[in-house]
N, C-alpha and C. Protein backbone atom coordinates (compact mmCIF):
# COMPACT_ATOMS: atom_id res chain seq x y z
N UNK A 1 13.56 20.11 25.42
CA UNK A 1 13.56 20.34 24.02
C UNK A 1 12.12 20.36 23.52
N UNK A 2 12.11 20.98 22.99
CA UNK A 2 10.32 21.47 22.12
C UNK A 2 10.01 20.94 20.59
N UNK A 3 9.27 20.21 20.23
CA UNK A 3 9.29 19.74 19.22
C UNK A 3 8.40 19.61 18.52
N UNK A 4 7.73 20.10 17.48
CA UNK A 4 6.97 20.42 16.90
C UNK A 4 6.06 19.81 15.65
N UNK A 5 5.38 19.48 15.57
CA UNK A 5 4.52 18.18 14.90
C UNK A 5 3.28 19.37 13.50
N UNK A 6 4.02 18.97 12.73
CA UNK A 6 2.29 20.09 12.00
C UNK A 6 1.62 18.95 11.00
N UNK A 7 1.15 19.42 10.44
CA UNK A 7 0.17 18.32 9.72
C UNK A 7 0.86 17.43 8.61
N UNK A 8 0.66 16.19 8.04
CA UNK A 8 1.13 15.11 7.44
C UNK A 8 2.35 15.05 8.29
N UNK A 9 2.30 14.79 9.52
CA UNK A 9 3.23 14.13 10.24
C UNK A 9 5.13 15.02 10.33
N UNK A 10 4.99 16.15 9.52
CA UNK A 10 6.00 16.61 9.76
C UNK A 10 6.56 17.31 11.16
N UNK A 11 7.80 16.73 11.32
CA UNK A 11 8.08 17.04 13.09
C UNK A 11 9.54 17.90 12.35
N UNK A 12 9.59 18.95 13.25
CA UNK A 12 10.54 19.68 13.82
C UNK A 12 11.68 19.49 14.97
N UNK A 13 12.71 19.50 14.49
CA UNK A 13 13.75 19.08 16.28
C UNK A 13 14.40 17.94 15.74
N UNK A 14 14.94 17.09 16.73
CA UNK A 14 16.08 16.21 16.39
C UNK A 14 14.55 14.87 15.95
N UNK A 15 15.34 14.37 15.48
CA UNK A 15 14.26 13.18 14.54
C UNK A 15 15.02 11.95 15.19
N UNK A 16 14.57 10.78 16.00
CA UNK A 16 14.92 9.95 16.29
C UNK A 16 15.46 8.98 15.65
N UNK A 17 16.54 7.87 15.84
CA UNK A 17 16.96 6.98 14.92
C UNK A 17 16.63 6.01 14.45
N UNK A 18 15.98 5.77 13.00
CA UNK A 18 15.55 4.60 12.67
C UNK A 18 15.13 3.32 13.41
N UNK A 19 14.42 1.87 13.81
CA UNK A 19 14.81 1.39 14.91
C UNK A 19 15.72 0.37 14.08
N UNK A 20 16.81 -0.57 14.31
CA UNK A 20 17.92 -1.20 13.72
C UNK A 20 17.08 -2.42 13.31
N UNK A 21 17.26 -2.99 11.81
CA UNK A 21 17.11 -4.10 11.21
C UNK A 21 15.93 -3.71 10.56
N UNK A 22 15.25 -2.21 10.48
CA UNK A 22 14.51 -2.40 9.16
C UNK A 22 15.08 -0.80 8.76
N UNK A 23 15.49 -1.55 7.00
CA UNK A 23 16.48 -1.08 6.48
C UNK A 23 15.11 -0.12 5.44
N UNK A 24 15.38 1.39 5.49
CA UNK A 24 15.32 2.24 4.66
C UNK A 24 15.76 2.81 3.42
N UNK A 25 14.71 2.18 2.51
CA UNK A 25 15.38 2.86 1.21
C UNK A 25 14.98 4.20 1.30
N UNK A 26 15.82 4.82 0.31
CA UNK A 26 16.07 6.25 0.12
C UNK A 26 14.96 6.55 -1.42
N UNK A 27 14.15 7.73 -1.39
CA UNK A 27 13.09 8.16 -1.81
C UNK A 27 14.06 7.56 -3.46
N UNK A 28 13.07 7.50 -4.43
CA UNK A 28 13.86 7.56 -6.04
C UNK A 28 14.02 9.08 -6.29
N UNK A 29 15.64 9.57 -6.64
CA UNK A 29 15.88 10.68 -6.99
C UNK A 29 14.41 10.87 -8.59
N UNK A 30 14.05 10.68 -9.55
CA UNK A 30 13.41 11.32 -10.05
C UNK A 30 11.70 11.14 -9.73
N UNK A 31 11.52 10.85 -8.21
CA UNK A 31 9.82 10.58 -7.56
C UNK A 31 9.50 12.20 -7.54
N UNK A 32 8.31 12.70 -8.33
CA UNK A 32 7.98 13.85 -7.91
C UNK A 32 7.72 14.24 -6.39
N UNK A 33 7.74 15.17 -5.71
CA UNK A 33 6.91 15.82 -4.82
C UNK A 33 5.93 14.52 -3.54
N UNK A 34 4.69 14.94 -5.00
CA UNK A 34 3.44 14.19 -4.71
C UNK A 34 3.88 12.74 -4.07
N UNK A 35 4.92 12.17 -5.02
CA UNK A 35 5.03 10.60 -4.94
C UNK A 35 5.68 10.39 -3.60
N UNK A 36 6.70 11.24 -2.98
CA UNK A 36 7.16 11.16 -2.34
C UNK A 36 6.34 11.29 -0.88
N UNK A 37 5.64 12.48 -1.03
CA UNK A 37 4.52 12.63 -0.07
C UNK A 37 3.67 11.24 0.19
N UNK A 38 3.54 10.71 -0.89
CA UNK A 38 2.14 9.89 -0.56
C UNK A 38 2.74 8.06 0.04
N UNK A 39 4.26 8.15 -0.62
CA UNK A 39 4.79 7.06 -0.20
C UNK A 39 5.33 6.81 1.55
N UNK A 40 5.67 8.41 2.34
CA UNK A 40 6.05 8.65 3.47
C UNK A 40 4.44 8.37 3.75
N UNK A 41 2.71 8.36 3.23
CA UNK A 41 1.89 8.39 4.09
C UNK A 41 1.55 6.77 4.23
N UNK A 42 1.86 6.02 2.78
CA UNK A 42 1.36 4.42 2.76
C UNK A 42 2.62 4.15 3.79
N UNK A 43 4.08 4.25 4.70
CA UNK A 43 4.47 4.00 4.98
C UNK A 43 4.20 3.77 6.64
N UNK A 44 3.41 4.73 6.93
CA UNK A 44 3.06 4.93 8.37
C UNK A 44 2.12 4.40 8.51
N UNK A 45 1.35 3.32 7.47
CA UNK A 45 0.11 2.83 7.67
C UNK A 45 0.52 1.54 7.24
N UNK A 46 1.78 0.96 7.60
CA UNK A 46 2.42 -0.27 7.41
C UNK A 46 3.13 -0.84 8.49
N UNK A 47 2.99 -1.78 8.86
CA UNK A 47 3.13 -2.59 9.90
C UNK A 47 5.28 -2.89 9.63
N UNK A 48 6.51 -2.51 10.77
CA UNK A 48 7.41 -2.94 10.18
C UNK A 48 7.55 -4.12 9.51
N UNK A 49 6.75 -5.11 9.39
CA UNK A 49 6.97 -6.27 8.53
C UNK A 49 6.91 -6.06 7.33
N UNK A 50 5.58 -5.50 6.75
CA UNK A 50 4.75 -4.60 5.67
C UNK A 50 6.19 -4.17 5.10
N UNK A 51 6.65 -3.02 5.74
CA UNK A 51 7.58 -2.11 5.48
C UNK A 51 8.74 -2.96 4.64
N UNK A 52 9.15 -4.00 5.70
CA UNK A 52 10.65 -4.47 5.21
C UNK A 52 10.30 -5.25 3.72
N UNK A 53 8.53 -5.98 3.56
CA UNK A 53 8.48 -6.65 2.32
C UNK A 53 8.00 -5.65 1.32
N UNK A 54 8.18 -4.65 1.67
CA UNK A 54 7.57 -3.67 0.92
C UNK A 54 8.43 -3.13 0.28
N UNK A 55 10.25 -2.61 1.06
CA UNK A 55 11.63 -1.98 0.56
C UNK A 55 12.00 -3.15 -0.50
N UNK A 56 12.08 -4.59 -0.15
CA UNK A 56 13.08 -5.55 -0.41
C UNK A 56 12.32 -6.10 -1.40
N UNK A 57 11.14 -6.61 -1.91
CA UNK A 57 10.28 -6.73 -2.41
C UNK A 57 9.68 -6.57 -3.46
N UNK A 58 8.92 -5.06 -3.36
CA UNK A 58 8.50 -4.03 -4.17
C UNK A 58 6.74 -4.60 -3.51
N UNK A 59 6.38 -5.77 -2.59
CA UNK A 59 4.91 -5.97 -2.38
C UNK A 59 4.85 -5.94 -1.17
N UNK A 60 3.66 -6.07 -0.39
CA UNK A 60 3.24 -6.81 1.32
C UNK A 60 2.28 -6.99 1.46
N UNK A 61 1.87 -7.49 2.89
CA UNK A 61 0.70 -8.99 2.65
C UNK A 61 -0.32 -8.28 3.78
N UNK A 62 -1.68 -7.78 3.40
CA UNK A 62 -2.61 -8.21 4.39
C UNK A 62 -3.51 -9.10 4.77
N UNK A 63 -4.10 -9.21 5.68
CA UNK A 63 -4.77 -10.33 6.37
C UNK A 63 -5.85 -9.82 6.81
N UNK A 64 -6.97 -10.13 5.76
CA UNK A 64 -8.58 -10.20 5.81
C UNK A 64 -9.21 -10.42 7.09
N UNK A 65 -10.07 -9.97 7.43
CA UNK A 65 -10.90 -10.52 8.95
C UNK A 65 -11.38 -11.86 8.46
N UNK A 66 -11.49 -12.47 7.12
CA UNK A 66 -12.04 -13.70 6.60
C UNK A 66 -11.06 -14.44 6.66
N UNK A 67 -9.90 -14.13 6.86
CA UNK A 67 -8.56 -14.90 7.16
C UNK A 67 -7.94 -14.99 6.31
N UNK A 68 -8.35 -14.66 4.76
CA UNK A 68 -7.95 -14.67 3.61
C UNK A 68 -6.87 -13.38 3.32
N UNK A 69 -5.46 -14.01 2.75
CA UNK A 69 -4.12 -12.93 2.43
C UNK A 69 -3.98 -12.77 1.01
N UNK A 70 -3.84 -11.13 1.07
CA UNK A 70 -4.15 -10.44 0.32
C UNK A 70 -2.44 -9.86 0.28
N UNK A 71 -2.10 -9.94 -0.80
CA UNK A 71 -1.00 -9.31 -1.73
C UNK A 71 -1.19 -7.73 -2.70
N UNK A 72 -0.18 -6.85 -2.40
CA UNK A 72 -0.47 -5.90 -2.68
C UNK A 72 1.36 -5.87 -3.40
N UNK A 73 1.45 -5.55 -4.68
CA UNK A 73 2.36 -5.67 -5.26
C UNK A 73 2.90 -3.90 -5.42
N UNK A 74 3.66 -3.26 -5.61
CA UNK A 74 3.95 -1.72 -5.88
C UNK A 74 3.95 -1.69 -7.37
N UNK A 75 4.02 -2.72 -8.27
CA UNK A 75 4.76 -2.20 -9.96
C UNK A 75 4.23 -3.35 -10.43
N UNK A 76 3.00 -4.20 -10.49
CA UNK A 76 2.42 -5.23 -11.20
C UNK A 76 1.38 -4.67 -11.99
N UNK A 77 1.39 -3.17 -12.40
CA UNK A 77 0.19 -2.30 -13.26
C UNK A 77 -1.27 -2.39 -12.59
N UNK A 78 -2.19 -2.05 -12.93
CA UNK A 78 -3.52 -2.11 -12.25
C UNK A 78 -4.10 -3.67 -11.79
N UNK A 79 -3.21 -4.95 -12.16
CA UNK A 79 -3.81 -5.85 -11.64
C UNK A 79 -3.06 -6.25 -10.97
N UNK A 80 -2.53 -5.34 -9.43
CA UNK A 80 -1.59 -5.66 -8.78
C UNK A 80 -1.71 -6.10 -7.49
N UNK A 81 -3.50 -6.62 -6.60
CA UNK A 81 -3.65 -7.16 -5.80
C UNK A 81 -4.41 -8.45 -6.09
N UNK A 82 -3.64 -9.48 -5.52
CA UNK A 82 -4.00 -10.75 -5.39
C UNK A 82 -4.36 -11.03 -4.12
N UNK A 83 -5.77 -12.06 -3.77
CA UNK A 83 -6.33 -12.64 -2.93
C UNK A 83 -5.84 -13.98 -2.85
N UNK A 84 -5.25 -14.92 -1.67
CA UNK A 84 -5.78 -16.35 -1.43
C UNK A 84 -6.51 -16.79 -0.56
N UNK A 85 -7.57 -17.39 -0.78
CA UNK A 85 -8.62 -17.98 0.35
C UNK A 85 -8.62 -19.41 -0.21
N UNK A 86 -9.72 -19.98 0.51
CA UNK A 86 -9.98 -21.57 0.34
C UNK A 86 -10.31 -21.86 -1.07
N UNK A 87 -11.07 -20.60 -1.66
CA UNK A 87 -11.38 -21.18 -3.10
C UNK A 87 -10.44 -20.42 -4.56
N UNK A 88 -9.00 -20.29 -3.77
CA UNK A 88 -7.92 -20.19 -4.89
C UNK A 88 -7.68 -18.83 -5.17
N UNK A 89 -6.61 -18.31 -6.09
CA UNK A 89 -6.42 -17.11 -5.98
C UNK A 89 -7.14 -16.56 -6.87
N UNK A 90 -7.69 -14.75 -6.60
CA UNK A 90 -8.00 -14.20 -7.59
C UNK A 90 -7.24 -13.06 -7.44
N UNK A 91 -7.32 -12.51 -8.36
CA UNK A 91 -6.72 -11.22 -8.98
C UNK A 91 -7.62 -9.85 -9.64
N UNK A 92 -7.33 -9.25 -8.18
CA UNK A 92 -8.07 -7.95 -8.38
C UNK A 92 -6.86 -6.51 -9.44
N UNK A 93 -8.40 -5.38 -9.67
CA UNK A 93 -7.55 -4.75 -10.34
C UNK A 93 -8.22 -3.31 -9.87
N UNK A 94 -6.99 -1.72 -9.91
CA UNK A 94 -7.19 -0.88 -9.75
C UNK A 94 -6.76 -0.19 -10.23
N UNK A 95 -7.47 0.59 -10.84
CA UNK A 95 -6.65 2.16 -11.85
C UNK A 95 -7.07 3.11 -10.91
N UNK A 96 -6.29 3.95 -11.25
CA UNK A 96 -6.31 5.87 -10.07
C UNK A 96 -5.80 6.73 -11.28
N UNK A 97 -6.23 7.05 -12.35
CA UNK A 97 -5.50 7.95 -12.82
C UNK A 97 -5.19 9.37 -12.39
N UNK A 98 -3.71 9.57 -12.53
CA UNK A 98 -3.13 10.86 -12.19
C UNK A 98 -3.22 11.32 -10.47
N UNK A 99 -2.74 9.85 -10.07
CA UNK A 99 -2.64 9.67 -8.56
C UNK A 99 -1.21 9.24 -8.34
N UNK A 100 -0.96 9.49 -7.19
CA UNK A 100 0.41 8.87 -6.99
C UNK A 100 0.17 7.10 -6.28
N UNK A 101 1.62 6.75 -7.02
CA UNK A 101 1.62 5.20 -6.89
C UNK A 101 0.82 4.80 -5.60
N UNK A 102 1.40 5.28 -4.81
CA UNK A 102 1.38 4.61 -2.82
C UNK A 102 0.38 5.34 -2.32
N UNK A 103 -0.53 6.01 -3.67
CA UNK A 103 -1.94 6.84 -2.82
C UNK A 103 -2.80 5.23 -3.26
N UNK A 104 -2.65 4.82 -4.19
CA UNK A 104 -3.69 3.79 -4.72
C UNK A 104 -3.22 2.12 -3.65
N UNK A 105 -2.00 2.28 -3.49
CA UNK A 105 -1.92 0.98 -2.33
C UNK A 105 -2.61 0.80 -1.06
N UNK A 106 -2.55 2.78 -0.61
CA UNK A 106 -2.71 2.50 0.71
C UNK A 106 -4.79 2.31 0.54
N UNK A 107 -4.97 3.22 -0.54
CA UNK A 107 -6.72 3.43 -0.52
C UNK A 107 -7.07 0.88 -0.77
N UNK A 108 -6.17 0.37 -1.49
CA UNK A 108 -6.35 -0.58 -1.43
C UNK A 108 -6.32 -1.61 0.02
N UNK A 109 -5.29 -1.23 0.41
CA UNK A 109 -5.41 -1.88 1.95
C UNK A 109 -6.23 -1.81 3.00
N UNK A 110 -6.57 0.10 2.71
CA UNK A 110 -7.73 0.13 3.80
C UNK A 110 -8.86 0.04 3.30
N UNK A 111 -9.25 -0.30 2.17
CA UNK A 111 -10.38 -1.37 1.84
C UNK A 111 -10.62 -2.49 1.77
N UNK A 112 -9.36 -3.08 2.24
CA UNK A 112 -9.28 -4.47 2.09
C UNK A 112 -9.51 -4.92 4.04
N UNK A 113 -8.82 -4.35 4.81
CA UNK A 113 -8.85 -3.92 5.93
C UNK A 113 -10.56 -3.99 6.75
N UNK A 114 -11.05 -2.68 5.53
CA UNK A 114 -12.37 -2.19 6.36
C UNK A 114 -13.08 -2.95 5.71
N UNK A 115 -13.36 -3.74 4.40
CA UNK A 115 -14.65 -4.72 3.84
C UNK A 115 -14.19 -6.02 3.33
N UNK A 116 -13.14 -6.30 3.28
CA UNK A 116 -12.77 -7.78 3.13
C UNK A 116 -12.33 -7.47 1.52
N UNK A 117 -11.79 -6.15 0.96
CA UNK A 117 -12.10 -6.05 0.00
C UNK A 117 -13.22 -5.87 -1.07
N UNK A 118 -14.12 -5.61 -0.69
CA UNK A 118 -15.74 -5.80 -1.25
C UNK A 118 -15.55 -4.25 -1.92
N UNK A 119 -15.55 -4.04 -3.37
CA UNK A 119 -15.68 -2.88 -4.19
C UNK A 119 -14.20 -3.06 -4.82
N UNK A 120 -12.94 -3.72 -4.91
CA UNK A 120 -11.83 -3.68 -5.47
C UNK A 120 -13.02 -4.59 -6.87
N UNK A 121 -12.09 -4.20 -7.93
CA UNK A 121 -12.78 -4.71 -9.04
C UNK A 121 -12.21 -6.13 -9.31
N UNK A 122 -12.25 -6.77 -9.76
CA UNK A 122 -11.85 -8.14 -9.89
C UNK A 122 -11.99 -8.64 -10.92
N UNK A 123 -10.83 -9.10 -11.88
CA UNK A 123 -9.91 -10.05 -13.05
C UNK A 123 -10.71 -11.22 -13.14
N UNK A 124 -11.93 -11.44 -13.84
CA UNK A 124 -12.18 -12.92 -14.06
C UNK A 124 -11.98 -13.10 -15.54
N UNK A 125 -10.71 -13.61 -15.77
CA UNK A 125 -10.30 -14.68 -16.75
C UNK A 125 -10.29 -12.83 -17.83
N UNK A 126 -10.62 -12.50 -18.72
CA UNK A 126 -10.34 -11.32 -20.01
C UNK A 126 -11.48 -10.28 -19.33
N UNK A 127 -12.40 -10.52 -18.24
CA UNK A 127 -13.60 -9.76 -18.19
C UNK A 127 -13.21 -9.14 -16.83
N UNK A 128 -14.01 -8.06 -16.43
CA UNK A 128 -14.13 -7.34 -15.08
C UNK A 128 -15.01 -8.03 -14.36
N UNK A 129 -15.07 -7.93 -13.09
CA UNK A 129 -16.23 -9.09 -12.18
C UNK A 129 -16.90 -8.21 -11.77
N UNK A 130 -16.32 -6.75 -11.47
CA UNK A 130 -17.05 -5.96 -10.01
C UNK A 130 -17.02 -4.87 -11.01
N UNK A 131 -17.46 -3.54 -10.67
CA UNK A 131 -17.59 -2.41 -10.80
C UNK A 131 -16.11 -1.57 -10.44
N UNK A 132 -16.00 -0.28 -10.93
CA UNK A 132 -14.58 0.23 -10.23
C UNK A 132 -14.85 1.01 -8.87
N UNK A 133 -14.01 0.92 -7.54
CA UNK A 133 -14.39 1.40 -6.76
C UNK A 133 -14.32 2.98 -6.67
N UNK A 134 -13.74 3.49 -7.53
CA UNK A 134 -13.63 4.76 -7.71
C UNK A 134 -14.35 5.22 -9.02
């Protein structure tokens, strides 16, 4: 059987079966296009754990090279990633306007991933701490 792969991961041919116990939600009937696209790409860049707290949830958790876990919420508005380390939580913030939801999660993780977070803007108390990374 021949099966065919073209770009953003779309394959051709029989599509293999889910693997059992992580449960797939089904796209939101009114997600444009875009949203849908960009949520199938933050999905493949999620660990099945990620995934299952991510369906059941609406958040999921990465883990800093500083050791420090980082919360990434889907629907908490632009101040929707939280840090905990030794010196307590903070609460970062990100706007993307006229981006799709799960384009701004995944650009958050793999900055959190590749710099410990260093450029996410950051919630101190009514004021901004950092600059916007975009």
């Amino acid at each position: 059987m021949i099966r065919l792969r073209l770009p953003f991961g779309c394959i051709f041919g029989p599509q293999p079966e889910p693997p059992r116990g992580r449960a797939r939600r089904p796209p939101a009937p009114s997600a444009s296009p875009e949203e849908r696209r960009a949520e199938a790409l933050l999905l493949r860049h999620l660990t099945p754990r990620q995934q299952d707290t991510y369906f059941h949830h609406g958040w999921f958790e990465v883990r800093a090279r500083d050791g420090s876990l980082w919360t990434i919420h889907r629907s908490s508005g632009s101040q929707n990633v939280r840090r905990t380390g030794a010196e307590g939580t903070q609460v970062f913030c990100t706007y993307l306007e006229d981006v799709p939801r799960a384009d701004t999660l995944l650009v958050q993780k793999l900055c959190i991933e590749a710099t410990g977070g260093r450029g996410l803007p950051r919630k101190c108390g009514a004021t901004m701490c950092d600059e916007h990374l975009f």
